[in-house]
C-alpha atoms as a PDB file:
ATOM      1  CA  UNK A   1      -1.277  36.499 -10.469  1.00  0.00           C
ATOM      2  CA  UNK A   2      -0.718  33.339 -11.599  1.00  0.00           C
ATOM      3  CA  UNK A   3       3.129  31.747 -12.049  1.00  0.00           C
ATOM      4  CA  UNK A   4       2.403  31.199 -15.502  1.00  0.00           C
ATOM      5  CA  UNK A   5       1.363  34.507 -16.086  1.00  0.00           C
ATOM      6  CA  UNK A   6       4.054  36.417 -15.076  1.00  0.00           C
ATOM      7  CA  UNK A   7       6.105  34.059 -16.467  1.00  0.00           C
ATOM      8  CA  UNK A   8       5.256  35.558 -19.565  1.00  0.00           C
ATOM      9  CA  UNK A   9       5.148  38.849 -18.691  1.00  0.00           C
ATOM     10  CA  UNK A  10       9.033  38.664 -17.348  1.00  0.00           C
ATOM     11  CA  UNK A  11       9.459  36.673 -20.838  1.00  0.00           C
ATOM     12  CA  UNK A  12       7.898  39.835 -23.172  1.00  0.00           C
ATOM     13  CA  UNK A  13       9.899  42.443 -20.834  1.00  0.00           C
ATOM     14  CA  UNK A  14      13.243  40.709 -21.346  1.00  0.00           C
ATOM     15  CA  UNK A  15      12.367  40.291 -24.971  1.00  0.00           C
ATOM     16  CA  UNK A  16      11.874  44.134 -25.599  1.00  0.00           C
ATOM     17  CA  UNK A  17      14.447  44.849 -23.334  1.00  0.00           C
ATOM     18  CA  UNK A  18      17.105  42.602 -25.074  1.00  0.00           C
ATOM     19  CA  UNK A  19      15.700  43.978 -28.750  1.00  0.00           C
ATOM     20  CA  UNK A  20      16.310  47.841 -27.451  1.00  0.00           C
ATOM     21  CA  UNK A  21      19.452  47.163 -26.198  1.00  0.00           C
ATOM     22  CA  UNK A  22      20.639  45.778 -29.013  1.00  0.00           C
ATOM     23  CA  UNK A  23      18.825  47.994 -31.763  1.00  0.00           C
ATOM     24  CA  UNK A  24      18.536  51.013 -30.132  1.00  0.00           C
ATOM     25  CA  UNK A  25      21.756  51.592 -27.696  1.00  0.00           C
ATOM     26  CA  UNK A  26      24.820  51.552 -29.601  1.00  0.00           C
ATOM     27  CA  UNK A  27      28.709  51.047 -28.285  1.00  0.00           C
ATOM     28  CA  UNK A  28      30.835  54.005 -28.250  1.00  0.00           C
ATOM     29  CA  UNK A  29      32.411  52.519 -31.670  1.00  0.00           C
ATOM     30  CA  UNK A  30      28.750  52.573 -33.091  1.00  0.00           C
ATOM     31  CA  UNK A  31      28.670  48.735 -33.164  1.00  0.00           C
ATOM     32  CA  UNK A  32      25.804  46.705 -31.349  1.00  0.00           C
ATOM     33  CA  UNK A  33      26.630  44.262 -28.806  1.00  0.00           C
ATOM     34  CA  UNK A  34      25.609  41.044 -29.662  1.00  0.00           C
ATOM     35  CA  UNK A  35      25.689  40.391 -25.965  1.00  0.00           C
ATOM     36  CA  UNK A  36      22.695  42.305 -25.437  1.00  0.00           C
ATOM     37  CA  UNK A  37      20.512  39.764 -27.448  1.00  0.00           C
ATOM     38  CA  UNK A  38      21.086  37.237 -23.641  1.00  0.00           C
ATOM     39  CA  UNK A  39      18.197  39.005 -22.254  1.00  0.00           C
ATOM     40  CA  UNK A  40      16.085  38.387 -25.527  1.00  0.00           C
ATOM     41  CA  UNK A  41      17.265  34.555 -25.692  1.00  0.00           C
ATOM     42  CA  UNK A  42      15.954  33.943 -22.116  1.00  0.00           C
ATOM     43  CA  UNK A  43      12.956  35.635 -22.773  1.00  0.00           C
ATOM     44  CA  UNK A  44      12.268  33.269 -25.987  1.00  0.00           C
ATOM     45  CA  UNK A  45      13.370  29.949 -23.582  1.00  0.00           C
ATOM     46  CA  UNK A  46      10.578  31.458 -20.934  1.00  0.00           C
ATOM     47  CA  UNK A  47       7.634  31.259 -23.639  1.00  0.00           C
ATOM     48  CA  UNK A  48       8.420  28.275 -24.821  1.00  0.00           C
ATOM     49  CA  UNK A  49       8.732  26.602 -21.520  1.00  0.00           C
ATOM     50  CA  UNK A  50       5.482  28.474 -20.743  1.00  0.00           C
ATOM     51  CA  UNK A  51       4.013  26.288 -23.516  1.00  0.00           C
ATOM     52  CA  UNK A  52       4.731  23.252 -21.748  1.00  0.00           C
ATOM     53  CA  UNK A  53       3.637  24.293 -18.068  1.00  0.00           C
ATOM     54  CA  UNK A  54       0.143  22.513 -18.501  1.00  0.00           C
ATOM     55  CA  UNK A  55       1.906  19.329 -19.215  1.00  0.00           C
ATOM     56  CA  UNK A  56       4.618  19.194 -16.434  1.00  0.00           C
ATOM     57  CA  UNK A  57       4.170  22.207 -14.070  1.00  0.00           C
ATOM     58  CA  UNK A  58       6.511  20.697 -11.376  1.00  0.00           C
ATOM     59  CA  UNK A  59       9.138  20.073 -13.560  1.00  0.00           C
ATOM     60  CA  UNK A  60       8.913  23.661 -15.881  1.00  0.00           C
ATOM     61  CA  UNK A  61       8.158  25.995 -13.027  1.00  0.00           C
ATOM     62  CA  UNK A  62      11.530  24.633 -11.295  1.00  0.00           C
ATOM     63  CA  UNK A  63      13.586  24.873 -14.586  1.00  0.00           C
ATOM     64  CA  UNK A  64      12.068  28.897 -14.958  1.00  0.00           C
ATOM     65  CA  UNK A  65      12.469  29.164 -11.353  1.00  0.00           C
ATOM     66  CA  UNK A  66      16.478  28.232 -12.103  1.00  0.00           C
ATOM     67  CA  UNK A  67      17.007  30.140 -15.252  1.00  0.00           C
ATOM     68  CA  UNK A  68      14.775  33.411 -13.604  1.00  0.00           C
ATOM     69  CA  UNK A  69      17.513  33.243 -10.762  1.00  0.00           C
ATOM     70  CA  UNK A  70      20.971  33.083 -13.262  1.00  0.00           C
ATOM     71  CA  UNK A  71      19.493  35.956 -14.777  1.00  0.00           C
ATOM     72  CA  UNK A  72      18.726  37.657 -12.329  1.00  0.00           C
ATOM     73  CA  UNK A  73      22.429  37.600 -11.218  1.00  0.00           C
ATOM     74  CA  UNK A  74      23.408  38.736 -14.155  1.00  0.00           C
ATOM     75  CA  UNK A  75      21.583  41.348 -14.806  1.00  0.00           C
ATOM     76  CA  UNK A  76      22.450  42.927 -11.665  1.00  0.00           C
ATOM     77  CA  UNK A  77      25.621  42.378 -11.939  1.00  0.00           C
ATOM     78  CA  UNK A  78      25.926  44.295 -15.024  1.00  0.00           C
ATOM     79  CA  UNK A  79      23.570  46.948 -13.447  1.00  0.00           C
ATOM     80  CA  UNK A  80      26.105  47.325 -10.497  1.00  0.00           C
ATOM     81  CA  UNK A  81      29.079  47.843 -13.247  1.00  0.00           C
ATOM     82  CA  UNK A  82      27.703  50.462 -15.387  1.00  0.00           C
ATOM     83  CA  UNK A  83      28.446  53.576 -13.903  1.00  0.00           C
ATOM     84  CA  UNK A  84      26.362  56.140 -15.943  1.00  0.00           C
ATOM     85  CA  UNK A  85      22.424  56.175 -15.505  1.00  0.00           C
ATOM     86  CA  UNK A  86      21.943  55.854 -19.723  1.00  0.00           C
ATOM     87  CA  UNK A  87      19.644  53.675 -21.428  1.00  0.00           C
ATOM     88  CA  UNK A  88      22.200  50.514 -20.775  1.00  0.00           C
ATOM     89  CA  UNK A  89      21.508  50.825 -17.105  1.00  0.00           C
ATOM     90  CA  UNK A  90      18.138  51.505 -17.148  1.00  0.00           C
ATOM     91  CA  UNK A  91      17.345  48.262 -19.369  1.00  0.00           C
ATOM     92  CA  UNK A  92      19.672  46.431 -16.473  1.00  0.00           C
ATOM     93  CA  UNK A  93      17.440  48.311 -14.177  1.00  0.00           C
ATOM     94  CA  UNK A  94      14.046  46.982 -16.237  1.00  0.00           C
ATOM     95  CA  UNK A  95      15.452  43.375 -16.522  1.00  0.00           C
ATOM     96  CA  UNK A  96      16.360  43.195 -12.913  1.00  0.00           C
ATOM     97  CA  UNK A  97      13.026  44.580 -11.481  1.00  0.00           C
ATOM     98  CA  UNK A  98      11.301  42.223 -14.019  1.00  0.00           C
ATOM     99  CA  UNK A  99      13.061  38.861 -12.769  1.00  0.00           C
ATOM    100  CA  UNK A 100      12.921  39.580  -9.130  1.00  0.00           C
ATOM    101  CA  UNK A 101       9.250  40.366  -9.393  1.00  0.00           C
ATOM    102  CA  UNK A 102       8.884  37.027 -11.446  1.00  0.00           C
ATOM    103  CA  UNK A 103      10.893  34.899  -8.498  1.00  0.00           C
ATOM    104  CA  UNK A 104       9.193  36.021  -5.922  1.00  0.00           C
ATOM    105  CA  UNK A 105       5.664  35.223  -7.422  1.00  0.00           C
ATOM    106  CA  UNK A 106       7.456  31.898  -8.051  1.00  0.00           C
ATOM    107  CA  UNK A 107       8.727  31.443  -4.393  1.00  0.00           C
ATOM    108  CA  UNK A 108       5.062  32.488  -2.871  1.00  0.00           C
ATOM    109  CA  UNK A 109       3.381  29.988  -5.221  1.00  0.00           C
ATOM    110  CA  UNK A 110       5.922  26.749  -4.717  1.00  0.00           C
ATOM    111  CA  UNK A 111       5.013  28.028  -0.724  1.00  0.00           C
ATOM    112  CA  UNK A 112       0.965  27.635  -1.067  1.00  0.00           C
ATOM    113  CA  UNK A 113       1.265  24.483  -2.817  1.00  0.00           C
ATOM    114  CA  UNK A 114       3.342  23.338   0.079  1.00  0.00           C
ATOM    115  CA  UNK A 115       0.875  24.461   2.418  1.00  0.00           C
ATOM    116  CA  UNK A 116      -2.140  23.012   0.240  1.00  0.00           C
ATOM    117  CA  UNK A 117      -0.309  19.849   0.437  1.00  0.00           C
ATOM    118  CA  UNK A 118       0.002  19.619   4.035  1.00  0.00           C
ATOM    119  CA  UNK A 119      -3.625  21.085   4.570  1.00  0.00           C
END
């Protein structure tokens, strides 16, 4: 697949992802985390870089590349913390798989190009 491609597929997961957390998984008070809407912000920052990959692809794909890997931290750092397997570690779980998936496409494409340019 393409780097822009699953680009926005990581983008629509951690979109849904961030919406369920936040709509559908409730605190123990019965509040919703606001916190849970991080996953939904990156997301929204993904498509619109996506937008602009045509125009500067060296400069976007490092700049999703960058903000693919903080998220990735910190999604599986929160996975790590929650101890129960409920829907709050599963979504972790989703958002984790999702960005890993998405960096490694990203890391096998940035190494073709390098061996395209030195073909």
């Amino acid at each position: 697949m393409k780097p822009v491609t699953v680009n926005a597929l990581n983008a629509v997961v951690l979109i849904i992802a961030g919406l369920y957390g936040y709509i559908g998984v409730a605190a123990a008070d019965g509040h919703h985390s606001p916190t849970a809407l991080i996953p939904t912000a990156f997301g929204i920052v993904l498509i619109i870089l996506g937008l602009f990959w045509s125009k500067a692809p060296k400069v976007v794909s490092h700049i999703v590349v960058v903000l693919t890997l903080v998220l990735l931290i910190m999604c599986a750092m929160r996975f790590v913390k929650v101890v129960d397997w409920d829907a709050k570690k599963y979504i972790f779980l989703v958002c984790t798989l999702s960005n890993a998936i998405a960096l490694s496409v990203f890391i096998k494409s940035f190494i073709d190009a390098r061996k395209n340019r030195a073909a």
